[in-house]
N, C-alpha and C. Protein backbone atom coordinates (compact mmCIF):
# COMPACT_ATOMS: atom_id res chain seq x y z
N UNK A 1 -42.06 -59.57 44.63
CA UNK A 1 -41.63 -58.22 44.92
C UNK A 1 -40.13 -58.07 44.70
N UNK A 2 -39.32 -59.20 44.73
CA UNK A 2 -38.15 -58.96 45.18
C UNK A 2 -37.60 -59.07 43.44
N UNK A 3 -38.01 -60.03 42.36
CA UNK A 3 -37.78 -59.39 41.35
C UNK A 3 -38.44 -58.38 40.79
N UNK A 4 -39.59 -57.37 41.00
CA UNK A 4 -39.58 -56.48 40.71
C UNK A 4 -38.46 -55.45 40.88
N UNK A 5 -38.09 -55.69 42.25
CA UNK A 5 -37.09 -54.21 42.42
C UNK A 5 -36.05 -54.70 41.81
N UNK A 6 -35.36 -55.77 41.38
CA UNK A 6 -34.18 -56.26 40.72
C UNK A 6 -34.27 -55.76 39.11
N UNK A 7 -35.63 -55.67 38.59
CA UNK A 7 -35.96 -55.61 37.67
C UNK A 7 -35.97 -53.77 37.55
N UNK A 8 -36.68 -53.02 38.66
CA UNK A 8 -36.69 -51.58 38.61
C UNK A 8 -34.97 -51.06 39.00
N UNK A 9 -34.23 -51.91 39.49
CA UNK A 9 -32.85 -51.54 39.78
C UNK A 9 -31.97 -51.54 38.31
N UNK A 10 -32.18 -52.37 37.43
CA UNK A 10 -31.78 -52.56 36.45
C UNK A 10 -32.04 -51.50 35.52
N UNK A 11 -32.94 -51.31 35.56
CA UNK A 11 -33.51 -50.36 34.62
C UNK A 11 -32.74 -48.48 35.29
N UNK A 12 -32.75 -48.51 36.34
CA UNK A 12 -31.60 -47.33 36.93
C UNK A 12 -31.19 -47.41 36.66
N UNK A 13 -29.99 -48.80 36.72
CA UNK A 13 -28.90 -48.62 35.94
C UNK A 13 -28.73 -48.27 34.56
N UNK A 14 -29.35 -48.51 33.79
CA UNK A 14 -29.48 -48.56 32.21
C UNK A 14 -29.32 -46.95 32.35
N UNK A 15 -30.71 -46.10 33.43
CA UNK A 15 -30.55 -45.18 33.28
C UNK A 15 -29.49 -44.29 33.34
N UNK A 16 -29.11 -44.79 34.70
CA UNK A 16 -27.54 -44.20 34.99
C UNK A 16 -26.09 -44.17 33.46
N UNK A 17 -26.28 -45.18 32.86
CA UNK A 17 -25.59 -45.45 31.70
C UNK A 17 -25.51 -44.46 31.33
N UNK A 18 -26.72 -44.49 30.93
CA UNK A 18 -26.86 -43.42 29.76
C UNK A 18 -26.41 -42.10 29.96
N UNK A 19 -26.81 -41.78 31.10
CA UNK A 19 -26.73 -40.34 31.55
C UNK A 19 -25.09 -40.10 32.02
N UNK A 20 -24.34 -41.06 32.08
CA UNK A 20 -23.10 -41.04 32.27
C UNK A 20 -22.57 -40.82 31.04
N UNK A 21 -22.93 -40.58 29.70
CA UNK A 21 -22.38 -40.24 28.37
C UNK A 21 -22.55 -38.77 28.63
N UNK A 22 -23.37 -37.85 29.46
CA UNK A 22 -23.47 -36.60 29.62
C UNK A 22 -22.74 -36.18 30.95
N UNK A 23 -21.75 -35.75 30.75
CA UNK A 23 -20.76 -35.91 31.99
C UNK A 23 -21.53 -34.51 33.18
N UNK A 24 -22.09 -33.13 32.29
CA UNK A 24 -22.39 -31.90 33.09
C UNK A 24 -23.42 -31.91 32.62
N UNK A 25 -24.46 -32.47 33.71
CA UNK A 25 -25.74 -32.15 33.36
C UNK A 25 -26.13 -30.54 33.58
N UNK A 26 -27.47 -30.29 33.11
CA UNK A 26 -27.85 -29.18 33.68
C UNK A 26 -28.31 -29.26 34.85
N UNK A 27 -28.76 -27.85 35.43
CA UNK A 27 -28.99 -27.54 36.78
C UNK A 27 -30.08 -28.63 37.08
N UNK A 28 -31.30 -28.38 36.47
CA UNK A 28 -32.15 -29.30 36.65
C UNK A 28 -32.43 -30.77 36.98
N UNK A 29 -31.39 -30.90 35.74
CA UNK A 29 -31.41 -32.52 36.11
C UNK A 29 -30.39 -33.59 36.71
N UNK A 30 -29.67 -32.41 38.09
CA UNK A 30 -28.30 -32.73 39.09
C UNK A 30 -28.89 -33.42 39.91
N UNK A 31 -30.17 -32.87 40.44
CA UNK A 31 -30.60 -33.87 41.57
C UNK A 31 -31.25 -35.44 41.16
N UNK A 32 -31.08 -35.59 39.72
CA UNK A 32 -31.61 -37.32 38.95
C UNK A 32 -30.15 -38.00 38.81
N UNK A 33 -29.73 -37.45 38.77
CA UNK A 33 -27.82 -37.50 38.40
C UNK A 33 -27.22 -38.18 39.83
N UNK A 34 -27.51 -37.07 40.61
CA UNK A 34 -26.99 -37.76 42.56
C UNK A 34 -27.68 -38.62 42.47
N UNK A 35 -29.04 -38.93 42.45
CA UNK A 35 -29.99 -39.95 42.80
C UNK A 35 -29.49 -41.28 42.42
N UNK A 36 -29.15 -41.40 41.02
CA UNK A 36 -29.07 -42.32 40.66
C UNK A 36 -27.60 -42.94 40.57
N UNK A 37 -26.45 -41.82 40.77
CA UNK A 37 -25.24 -42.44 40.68
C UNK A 37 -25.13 -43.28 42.27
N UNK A 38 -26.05 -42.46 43.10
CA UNK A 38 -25.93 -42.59 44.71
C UNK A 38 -26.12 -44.19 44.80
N UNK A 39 -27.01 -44.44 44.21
CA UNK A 39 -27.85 -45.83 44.40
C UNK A 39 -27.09 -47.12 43.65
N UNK A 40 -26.67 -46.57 42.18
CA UNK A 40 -25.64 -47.83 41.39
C UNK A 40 -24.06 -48.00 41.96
N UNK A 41 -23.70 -46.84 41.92
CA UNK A 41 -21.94 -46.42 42.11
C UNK A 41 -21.52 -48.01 43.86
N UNK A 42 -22.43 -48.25 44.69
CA UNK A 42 -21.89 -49.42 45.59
C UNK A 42 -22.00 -50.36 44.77
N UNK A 43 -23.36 -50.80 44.28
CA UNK A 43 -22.87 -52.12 43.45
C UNK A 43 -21.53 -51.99 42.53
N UNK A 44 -21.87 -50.82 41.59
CA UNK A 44 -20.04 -51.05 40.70
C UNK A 44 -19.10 -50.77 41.02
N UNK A 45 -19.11 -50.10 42.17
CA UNK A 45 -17.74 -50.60 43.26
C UNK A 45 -17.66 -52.05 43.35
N UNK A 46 -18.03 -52.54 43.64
CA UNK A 46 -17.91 -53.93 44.05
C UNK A 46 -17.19 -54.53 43.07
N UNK A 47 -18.20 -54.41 41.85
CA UNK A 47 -17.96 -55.69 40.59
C UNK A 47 -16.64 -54.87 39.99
N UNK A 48 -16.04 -53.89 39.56
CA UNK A 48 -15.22 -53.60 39.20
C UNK A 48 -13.62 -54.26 39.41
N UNK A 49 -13.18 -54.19 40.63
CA UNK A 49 -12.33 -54.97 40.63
C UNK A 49 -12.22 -56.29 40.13
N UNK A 50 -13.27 -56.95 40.25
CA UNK A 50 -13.15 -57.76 39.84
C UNK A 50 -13.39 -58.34 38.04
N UNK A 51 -13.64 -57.34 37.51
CA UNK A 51 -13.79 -57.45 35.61
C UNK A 51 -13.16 -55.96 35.60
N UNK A 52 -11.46 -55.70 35.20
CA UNK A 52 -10.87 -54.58 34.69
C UNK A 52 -11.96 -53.90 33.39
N UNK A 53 -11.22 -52.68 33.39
CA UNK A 53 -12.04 -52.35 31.85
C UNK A 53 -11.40 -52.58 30.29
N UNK A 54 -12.11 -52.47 29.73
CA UNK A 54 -10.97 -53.28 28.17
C UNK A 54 -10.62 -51.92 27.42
N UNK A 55 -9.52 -51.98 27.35
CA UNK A 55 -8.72 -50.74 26.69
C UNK A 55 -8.93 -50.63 25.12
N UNK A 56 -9.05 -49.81 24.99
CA UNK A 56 -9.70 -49.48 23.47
C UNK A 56 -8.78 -47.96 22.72
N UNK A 57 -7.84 -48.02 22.75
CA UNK A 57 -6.48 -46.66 22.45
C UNK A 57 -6.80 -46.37 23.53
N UNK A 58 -6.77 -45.17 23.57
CA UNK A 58 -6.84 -44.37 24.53
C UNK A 58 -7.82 -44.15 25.48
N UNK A 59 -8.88 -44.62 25.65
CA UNK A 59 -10.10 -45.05 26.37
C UNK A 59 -10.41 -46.82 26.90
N UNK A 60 -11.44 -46.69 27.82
CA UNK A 60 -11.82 -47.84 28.38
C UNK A 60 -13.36 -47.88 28.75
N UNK A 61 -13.65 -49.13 28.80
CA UNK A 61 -14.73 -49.52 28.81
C UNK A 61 -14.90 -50.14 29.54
N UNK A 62 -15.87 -49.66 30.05
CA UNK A 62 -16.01 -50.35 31.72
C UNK A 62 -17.27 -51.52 31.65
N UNK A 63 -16.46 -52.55 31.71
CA UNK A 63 -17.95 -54.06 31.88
C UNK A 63 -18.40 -54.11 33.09
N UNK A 64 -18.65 -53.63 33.85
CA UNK A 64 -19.22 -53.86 35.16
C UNK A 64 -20.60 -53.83 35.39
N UNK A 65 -21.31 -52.66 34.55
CA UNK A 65 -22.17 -53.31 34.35
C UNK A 65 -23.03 -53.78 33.85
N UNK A 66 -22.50 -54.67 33.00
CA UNK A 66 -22.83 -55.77 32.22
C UNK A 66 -22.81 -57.20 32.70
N UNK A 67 -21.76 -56.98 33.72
CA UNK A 67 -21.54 -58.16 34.74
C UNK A 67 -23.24 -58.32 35.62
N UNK A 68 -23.47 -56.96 35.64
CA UNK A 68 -24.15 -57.02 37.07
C UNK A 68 -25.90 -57.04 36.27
N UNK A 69 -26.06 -56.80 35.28
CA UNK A 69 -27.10 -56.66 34.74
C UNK A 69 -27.30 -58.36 34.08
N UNK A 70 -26.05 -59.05 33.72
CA UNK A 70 -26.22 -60.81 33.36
C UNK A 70 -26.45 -61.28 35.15
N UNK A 71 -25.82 -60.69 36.59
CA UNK A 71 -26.44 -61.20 37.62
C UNK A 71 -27.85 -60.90 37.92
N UNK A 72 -28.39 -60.27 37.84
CA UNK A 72 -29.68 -59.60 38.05
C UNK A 72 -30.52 -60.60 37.47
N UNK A 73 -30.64 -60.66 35.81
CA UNK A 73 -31.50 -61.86 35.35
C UNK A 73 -31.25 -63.24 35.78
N UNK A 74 -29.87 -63.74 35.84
CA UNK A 74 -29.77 -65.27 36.62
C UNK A 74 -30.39 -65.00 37.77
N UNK A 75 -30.46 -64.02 38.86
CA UNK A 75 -31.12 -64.20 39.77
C UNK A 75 -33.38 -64.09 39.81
N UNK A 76 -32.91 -62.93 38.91
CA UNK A 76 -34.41 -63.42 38.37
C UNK A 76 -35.17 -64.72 38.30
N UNK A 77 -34.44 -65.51 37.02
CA UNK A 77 -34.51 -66.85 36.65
C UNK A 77 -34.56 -67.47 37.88
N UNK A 78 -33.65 -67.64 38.44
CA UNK A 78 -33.89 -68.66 39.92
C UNK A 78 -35.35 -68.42 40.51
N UNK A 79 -35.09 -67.22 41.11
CA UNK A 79 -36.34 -66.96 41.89
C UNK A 79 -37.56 -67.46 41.00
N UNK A 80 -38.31 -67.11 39.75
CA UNK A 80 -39.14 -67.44 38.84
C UNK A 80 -39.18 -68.68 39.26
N UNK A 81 -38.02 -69.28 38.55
CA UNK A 81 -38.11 -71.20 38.48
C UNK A 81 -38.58 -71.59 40.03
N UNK A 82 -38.60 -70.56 41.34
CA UNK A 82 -38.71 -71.33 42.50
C UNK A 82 -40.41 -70.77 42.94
N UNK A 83 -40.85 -70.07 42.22
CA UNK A 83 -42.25 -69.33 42.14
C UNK A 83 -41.96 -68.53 42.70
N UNK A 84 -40.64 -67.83 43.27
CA UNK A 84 -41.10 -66.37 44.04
C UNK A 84 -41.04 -65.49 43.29
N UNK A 85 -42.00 -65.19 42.38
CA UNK A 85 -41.68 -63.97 40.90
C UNK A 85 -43.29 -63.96 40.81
């Protein structure tokens, strides 16, 4: 169970990604927008400080989570290798 939700958390995030390239959603789809920034935005608080973003001219790119999506599968992996998967 516990990598499933690691596995359905991941996949938020991805979602969240994406939907973060659309800065004003429409009306409709504000309350998928709260939902999901509500739920990722503590984890990438966290990891942020600790991996800056890489400057690219005038923009940045935020690795955080990329950090947190390579933790997610190592933790996967463990659990698997210990049968709890």
């Amino acid at each position: 169970m516990i990598c499933t939700l690691l596995s359905i958390y991941s996949f938020l995030l991805f979602v969240r990604l994406i939907l973060s390239w659309f800065p004003h959603p429409p009306d409709w789809a504000r309350p998928i927008y709260v939902f999901l920034f509500s739920i990722t935005d503590p984890v990438l608080r966290l990891v942020r400080p600790l991996l800056p973003p890489l400057r690219m001219g005038g923009a940045a790119l935020d690795l955080s989570p990329i950090l947190i999506f390579i933790a997610i599968r190592i933790i996967i992996q463990i659990l698997d290798s210990q049968g709890l998967c």
